[in-house]
C-alpha atoms as a PDB file:
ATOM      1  CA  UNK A   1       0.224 228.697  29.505  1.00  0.00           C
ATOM      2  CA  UNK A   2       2.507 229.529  26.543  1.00  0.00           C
ATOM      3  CA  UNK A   3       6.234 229.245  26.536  1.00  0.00           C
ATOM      4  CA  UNK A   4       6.671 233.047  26.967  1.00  0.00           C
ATOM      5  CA  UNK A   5       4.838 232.806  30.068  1.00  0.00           C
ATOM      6  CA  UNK A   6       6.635 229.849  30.959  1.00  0.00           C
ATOM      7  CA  UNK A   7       9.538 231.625  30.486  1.00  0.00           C
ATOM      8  CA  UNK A   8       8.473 234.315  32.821  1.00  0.00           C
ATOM      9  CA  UNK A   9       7.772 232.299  35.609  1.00  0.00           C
ATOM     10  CA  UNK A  10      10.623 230.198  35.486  1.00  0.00           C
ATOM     11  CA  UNK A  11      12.982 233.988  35.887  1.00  0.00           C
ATOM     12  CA  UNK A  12      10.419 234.464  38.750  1.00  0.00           C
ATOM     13  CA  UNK A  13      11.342 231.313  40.678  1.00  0.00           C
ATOM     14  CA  UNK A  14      14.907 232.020  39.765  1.00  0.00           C
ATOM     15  CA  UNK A  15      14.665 235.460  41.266  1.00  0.00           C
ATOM     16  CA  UNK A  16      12.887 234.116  44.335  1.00  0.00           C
ATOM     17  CA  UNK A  17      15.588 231.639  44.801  1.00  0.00           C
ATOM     18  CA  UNK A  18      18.270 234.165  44.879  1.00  0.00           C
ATOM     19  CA  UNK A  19      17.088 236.269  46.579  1.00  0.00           C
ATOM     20  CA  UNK A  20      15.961 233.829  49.701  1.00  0.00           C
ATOM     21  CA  UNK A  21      19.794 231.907  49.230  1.00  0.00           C
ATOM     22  CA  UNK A  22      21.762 235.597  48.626  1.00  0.00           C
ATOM     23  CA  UNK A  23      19.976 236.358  52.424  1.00  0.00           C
ATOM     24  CA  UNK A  24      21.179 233.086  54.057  1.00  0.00           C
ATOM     25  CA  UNK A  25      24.685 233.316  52.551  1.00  0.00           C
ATOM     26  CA  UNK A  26      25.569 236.482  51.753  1.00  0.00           C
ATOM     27  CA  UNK A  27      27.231 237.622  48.784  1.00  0.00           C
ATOM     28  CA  UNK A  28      29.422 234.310  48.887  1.00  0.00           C
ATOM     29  CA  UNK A  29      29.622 233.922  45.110  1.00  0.00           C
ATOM     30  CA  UNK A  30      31.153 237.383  44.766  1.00  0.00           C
ATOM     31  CA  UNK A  31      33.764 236.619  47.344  1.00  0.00           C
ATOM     32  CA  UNK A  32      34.565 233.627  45.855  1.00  0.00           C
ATOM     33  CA  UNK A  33      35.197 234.636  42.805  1.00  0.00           C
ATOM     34  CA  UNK A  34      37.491 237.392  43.859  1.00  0.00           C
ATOM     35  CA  UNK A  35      39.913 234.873  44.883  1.00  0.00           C
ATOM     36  CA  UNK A  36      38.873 232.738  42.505  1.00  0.00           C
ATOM     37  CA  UNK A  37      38.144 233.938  38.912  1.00  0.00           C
ATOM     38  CA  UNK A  38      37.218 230.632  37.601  1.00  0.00           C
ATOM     39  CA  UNK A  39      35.560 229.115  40.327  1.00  0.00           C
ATOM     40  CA  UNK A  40      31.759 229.350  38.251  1.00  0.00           C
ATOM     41  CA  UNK A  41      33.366 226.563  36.264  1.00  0.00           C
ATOM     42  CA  UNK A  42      33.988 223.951  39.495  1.00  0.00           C
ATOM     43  CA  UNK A  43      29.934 225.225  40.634  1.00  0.00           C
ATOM     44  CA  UNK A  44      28.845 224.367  37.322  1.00  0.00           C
ATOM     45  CA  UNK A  45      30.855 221.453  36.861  1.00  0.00           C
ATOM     46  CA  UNK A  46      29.246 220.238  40.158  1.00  0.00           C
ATOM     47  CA  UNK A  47      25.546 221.137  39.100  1.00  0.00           C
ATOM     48  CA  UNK A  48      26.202 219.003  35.991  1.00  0.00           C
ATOM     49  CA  UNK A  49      27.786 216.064  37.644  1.00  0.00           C
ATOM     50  CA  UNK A  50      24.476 216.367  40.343  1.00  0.00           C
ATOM     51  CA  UNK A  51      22.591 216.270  36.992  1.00  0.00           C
ATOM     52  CA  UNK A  52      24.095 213.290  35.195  1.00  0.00           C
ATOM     53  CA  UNK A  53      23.805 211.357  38.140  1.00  0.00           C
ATOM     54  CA  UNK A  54      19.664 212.470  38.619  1.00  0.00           C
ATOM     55  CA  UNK A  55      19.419 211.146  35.152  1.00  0.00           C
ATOM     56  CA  UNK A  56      20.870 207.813  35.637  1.00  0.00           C
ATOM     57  CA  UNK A  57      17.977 205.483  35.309  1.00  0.00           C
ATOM     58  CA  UNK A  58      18.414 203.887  38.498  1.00  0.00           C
ATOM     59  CA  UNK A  59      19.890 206.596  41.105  1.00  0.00           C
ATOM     60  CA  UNK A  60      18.239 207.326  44.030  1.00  0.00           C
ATOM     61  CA  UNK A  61      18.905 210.539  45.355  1.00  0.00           C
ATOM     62  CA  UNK A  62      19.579 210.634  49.099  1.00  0.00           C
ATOM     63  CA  UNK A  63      19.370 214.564  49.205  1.00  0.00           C
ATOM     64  CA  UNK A  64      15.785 215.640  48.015  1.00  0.00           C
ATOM     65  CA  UNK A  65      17.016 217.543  44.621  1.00  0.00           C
ATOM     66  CA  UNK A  66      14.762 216.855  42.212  1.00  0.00           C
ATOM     67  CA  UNK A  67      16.397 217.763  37.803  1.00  0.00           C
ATOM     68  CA  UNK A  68      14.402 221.090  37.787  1.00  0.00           C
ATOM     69  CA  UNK A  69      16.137 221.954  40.944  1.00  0.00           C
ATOM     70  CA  UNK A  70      19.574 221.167  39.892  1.00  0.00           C
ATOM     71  CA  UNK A  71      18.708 222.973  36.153  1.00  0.00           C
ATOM     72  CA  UNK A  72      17.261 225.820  38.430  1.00  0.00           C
ATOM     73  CA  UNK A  73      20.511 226.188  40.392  1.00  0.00           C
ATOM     74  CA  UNK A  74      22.881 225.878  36.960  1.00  0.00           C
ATOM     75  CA  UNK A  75      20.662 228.785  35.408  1.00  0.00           C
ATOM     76  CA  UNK A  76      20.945 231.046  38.547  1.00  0.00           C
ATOM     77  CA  UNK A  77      25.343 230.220  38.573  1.00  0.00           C
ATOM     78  CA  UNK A  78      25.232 231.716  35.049  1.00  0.00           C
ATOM     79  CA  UNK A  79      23.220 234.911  35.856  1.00  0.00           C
ATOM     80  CA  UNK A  80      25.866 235.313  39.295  1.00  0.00           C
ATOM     81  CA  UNK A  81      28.383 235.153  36.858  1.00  0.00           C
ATOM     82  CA  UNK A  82      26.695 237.683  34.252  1.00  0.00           C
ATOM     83  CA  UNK A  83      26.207 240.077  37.374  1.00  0.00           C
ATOM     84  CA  UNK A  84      30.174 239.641  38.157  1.00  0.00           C
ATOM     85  CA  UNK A  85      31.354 240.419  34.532  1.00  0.00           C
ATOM     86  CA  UNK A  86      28.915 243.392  34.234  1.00  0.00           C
ATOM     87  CA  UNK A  87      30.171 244.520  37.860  1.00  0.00           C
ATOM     88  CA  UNK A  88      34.086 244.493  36.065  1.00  0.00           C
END
Protein backbone atom coordinates (compact mmCIF):
# COMPACT_ATOMS: atom_id res chain seq x y z
CA UNK A 1 0.00 0.00 0.00
CA UNK A 2 1.34 3.47 -0.89
CA UNK A 3 1.20 6.49 1.32
CA UNK A 4 -1.77 7.96 -0.64
CA UNK A 5 -3.66 5.00 0.19
CA UNK A 6 -2.44 5.10 3.55
CA UNK A 7 -3.59 8.33 3.74
CA UNK A 8 -7.02 7.35 2.70
CA UNK A 9 -7.57 4.86 5.12
CA UNK A 10 -6.30 6.57 7.95
CA UNK A 11 -9.42 9.66 7.03
CA UNK A 12 -11.57 6.44 6.88
CA UNK A 13 -10.87 5.29 10.45
CA UNK A 14 -11.03 8.90 11.44
CA UNK A 15 -14.46 9.22 9.93
CA UNK A 16 -15.57 5.95 11.48
CA UNK A 17 -14.45 7.15 14.79
CA UNK A 18 -16.50 10.21 14.68
CA UNK A 19 -19.06 9.20 13.61
CA UNK A 20 -19.52 6.07 16.25
CA UNK A 21 -18.21 8.81 19.31
CA UNK A 22 -20.50 11.98 17.70
CA UNK A 23 -23.59 9.10 18.30
CA UNK A 24 -22.62 8.27 21.93
CA UNK A 25 -22.02 11.93 22.88
CA UNK A 26 -23.71 14.09 20.91
CA UNK A 27 -22.52 17.16 19.47
CA UNK A 28 -20.52 17.81 22.84
CA UNK A 29 -17.55 19.48 21.15
CA UNK A 30 -19.83 22.09 19.59
CA UNK A 31 -21.40 22.88 22.90
CA UNK A 32 -18.35 23.18 24.44
CA UNK A 33 -16.91 25.37 22.48
CA UNK A 34 -19.78 27.77 22.54
CA UNK A 35 -19.00 28.48 26.03
CA UNK A 36 -15.73 27.92 25.54
CA UNK A 37 -13.90 29.29 22.43
CA UNK A 38 -10.60 27.96 23.32
CA UNK A 39 -11.36 24.87 24.87
CA UNK A 40 -9.67 22.69 21.52
CA UNK A 41 -6.47 23.94 23.10
CA UNK A 42 -7.05 22.16 26.86
CA UNK A 43 -8.37 18.72 24.45
CA UNK A 44 -5.30 18.96 22.61
CA UNK A 45 -3.15 19.84 25.32
CA UNK A 46 -4.53 16.65 27.01
CA UNK A 47 -4.04 14.34 23.84
CA UNK A 48 -0.40 15.51 23.88
CA UNK A 49 0.29 15.11 27.52
CA UNK A 50 -1.55 11.28 26.98
CA UNK A 51 1.10 11.13 24.20
CA UNK A 52 4.30 12.15 25.95
CA UNK A 53 3.55 9.97 28.62
CA UNK A 54 2.82 6.69 25.92
CA UNK A 55 6.25 7.54 24.75
CA UNK A 56 8.06 7.40 27.93
CA UNK A 57 10.17 4.34 27.67
CA UNK A 58 8.94 2.77 30.66
CA UNK A 59 5.06 3.79 31.14
CA UNK A 60 2.61 1.39 31.36
CA UNK A 61 -0.62 2.46 30.39
CA UNK A 62 -3.44 1.43 32.72
CA UNK A 63 -6.20 2.55 30.16
CA UNK A 64 -5.76 0.45 26.87
CA UNK A 65 -4.74 3.60 24.48
CA UNK A 66 -2.33 2.54 22.39
CA UNK A 67 0.06 6.13 20.31
CA UNK A 68 -2.03 5.61 17.08
CA UNK A 69 -5.06 5.98 19.19
CA UNK A 70 -4.08 9.03 21.00
CA UNK A 71 -2.55 10.55 17.34
CA UNK A 72 -6.02 9.33 15.97
CA UNK A 73 -7.98 11.31 18.57
CA UNK A 74 -5.52 14.67 18.20
CA UNK A 75 -6.21 14.49 14.29
CA UNK A 76 -10.05 14.13 14.70
CA UNK A 77 -9.91 17.50 17.64
CA UNK A 78 -8.39 19.45 14.71
CA UNK A 79 -10.99 18.52 12.01
CA UNK A 80 -13.98 19.36 15.06
CA UNK A 81 -12.35 22.46 15.21
CA UNK A 82 -12.07 23.05 11.26
CA UNK A 83 -15.92 22.11 11.16
CA UNK A 84 -16.55 24.92 14.02
CA UNK A 85 -14.59 27.75 12.21
CA UNK A 86 -16.19 26.86 8.81
CA UNK A 87 -19.69 26.71 10.74
CA UNK A 88 -18.75 30.75 11.92
Amino acid sequence: MNKVEIHKEICNTLHDTYKAKNADYGDSFSKVRQEYPKAILIRLMDKLERLKRLYEIDYEPQVDESINDTLLDLANYAILELIEREAE
